[in-house]
Structure formats: C-alpha cells, structure tokens
Protein backbone atom coordinates (compact mmCIF):
# COMPACT_ATOMS: atom_id res chain seq x y z
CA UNK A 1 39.85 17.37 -30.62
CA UNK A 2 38.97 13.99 -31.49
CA UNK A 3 41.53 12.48 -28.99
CA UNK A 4 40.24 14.61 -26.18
CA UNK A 5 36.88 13.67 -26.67
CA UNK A 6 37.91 9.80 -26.96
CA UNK A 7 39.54 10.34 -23.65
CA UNK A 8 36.88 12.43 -21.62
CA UNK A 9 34.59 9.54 -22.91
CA UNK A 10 36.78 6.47 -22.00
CA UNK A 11 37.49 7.91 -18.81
CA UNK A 12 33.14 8.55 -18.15
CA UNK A 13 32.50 4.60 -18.73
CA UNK A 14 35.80 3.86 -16.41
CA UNK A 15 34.07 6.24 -13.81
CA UNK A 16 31.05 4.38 -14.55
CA UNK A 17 31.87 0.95 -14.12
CA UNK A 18 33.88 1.77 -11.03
CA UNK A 19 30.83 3.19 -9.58
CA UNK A 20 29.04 0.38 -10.63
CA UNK A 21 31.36 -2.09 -8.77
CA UNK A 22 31.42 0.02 -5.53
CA UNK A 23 27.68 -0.09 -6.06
CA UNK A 24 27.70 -3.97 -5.98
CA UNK A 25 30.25 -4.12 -3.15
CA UNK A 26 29.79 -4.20 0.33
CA UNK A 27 28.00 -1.29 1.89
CA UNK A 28 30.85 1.33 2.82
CA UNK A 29 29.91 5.02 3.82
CA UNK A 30 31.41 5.92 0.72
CA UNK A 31 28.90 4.39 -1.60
CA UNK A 32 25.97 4.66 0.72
CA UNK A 33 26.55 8.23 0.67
CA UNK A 34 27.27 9.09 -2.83
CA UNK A 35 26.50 6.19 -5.18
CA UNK A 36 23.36 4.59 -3.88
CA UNK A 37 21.40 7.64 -4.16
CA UNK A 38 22.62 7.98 -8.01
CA UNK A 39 21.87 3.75 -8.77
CA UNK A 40 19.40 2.74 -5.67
CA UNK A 41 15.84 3.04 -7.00
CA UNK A 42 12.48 3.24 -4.64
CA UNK A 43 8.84 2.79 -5.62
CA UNK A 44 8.84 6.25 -4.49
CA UNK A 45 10.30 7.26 -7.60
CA UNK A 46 7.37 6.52 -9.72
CA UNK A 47 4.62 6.53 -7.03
CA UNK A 48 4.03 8.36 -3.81
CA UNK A 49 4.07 6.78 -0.64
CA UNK A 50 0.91 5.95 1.43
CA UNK A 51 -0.31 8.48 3.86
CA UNK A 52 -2.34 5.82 5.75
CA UNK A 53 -2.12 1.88 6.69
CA UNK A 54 -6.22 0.49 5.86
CA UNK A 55 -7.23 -2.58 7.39
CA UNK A 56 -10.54 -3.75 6.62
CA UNK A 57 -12.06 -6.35 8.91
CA UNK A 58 -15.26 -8.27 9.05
CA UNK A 59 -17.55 -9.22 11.60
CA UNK A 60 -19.25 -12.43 11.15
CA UNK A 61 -22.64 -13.72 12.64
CA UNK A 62 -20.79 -16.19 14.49
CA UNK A 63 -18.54 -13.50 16.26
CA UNK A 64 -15.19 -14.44 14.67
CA UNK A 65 -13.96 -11.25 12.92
CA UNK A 66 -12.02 -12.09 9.94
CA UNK A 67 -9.24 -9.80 8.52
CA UNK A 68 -9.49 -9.20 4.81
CA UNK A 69 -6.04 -7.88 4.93
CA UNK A 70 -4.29 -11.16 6.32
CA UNK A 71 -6.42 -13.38 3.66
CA UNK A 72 -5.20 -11.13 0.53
CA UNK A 73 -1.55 -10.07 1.99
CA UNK A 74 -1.17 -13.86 2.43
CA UNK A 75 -3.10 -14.96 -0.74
CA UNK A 76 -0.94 -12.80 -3.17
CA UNK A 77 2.43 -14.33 -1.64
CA UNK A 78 1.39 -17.93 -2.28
CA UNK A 79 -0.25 -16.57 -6.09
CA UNK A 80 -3.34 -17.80 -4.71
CA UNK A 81 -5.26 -14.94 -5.68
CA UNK A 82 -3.36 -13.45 -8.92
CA UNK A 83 -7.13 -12.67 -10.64
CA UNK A 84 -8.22 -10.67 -7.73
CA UNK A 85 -6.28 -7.49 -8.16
CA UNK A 86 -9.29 -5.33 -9.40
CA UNK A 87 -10.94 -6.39 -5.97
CA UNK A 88 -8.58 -5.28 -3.96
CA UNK A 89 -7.85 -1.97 -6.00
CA UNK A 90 -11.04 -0.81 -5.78
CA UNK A 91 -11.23 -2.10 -2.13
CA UNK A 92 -8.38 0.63 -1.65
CA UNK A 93 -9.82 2.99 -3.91
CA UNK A 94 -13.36 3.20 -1.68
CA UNK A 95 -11.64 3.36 1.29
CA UNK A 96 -9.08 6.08 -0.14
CA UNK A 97 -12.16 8.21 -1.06
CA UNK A 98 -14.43 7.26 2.16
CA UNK A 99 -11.01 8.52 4.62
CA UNK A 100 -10.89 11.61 2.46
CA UNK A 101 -14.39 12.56 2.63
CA UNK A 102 -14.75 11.64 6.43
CA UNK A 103 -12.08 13.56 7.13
CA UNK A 104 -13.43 17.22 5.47
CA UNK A 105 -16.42 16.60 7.00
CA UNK A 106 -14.93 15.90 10.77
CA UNK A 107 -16.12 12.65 11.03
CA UNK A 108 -13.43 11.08 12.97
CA UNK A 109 -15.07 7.45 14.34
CA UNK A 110 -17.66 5.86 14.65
CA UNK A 111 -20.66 4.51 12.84
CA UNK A 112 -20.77 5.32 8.77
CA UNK A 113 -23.67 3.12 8.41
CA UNK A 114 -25.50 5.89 6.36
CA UNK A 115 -22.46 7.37 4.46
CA UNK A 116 -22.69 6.18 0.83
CA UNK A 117 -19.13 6.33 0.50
CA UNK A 118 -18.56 3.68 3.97
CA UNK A 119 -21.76 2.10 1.77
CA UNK A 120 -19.51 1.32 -1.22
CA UNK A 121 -17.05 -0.06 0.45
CA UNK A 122 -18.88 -2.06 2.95
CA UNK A 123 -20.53 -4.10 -0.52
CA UNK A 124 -17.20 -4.60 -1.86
CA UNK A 125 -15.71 -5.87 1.30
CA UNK A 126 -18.75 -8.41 1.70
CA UNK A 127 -18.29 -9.60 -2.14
CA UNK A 128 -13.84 -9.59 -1.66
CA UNK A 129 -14.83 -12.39 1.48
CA UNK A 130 -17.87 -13.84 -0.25
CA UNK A 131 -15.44 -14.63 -3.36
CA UNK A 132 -12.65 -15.37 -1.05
CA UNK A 133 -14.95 -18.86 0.07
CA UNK A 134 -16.14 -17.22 2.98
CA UNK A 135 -19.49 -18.95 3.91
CA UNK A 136 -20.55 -17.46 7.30
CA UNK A 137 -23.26 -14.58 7.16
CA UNK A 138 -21.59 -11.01 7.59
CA UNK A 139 -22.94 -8.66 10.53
CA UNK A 140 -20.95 -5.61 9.81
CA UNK A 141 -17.49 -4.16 8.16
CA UNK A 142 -14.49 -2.18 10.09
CA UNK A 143 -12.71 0.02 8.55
CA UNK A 144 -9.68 0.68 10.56
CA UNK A 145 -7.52 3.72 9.51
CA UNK A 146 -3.70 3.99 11.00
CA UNK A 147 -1.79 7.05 9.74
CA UNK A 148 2.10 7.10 9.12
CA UNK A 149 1.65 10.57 10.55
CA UNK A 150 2.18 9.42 14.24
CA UNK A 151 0.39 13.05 15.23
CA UNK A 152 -2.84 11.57 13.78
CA UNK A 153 -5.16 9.22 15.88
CA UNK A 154 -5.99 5.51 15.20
CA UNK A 155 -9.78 5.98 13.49
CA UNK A 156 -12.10 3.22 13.31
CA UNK A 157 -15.36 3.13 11.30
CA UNK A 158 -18.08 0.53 11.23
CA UNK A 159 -21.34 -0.51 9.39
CA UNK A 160 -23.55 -3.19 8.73
C-alpha cells in the first residue's frame, strides 16, 4: 500500500512539473487548450470585469477641455501620483453610483446639473484637477459613459 501510494504521488509531481514546463514553453494548442486555463490567472478571478469605460473630462474657462483620465492613467505609470488613489476611487465610485441611478430613472444624456449624485461627482472631479496643479477656473464637468455592451449607446452627461 505504501509503495502504491509513493508511486501515484511521484508520478502527480512528474505530471506536475511537466505541465509546468509546457506551461512555460512556447504557446502550442496543446497547452493553450488544456494547461493555461488550469495555471493562467485573470483579475477576473478575484474581481469582476467593468461593465462600462468612464471618462471624466473638464471644461475650463479658457475653452481647453482637459481629460482627467489621460492626467491620472499617465500619472500612475510614471508613480507620479502614488498618494492619489483614494481620489480616483471615489472618483469611480460617484460615477459608478451616478450611471446606476441615471439609468433606473431613464435619464440617458444630457444635463445632471441638479442630480445630487452628478453633484458629488462634479466636486470631486474639480478638487482631483485642482490637486492635480490645475490653475485655470472650471466651467463645467463631462461625464462620458462608453459601455462594453456594444448594444448600449455612448451617454454623455454634463454640469457646472
């Protein structure tokens, strides 16, 4: 009994490592079939992916419009930014909960000036830019909303 069970388990870390090594090989149909699902992990694993692409821009009193997106997508790649992560969690979290609610109630564009939701946001967009260096005035935020659902409609939403 003992030298079956040594063998079953000597021959489960051979299997092992060979599927490790096939794993580290080229790509081959056989391991992209079988063994990358088993070894190959995605974010997706641990947390669902995004239902919707937010870009959050800013129009300034000089007419540029500034994309907070670009600054922060770009700032966080150089490590420019690494003590701005609660900004730009709750700058996804507002927007998160404004799309939601704006979408129950059929709002599909258009002005939010009044929503309190769009209201939230809107303050912690101006603070993200004004903390950011940003020194021009701000005339209004857009909240642009693309879905990975391709059925679903590009929606924009603006406020001052």
């Amino acid at each position: 009994m003992r030298k079956a069970f040594f063998y079953f388990l000597l021959s489960g870390l051979a299997f092992h490592f060979l599927m490790i090594i096939t794993y580290d090989l080229r790509p081959n149909p056989i391991s992209q079939n079988y063994i990358y699902p088993l070894f190959h992990q995605y974010w997706r694993l641990f947390v669902p992916p995004p239902k919707n692409n937010y870009e959050v821009k800013l129009i300034l009193t000089n007419g540029k419009i500034e994309s907070l997106n670009d600054y922060y997508v770009s700032g966080f790649g150089k490590n420019l930014i690494f003590d701005q992560e609660s900004s730009v969690l709750a700058l996804t979290n507002a927007a998160t909960v404004f799309e939601r609610n704006a979408y129950a109630l059929g709002i599909n564009n258009g002005n939010s000036q009044k929503d309190k939701n769009f209201e939230i946001l809107n303050k912690i967009a101006k603070n993200m830019y004004l903390n950011a260096g940003g020194a021009e005035g701000i005339k209004g935020v857009v909240l642009i909303i693309k879905s990975h659902n391709d059925t679903l409609p590009l929606r924009v939403y603006y406020g001052s």
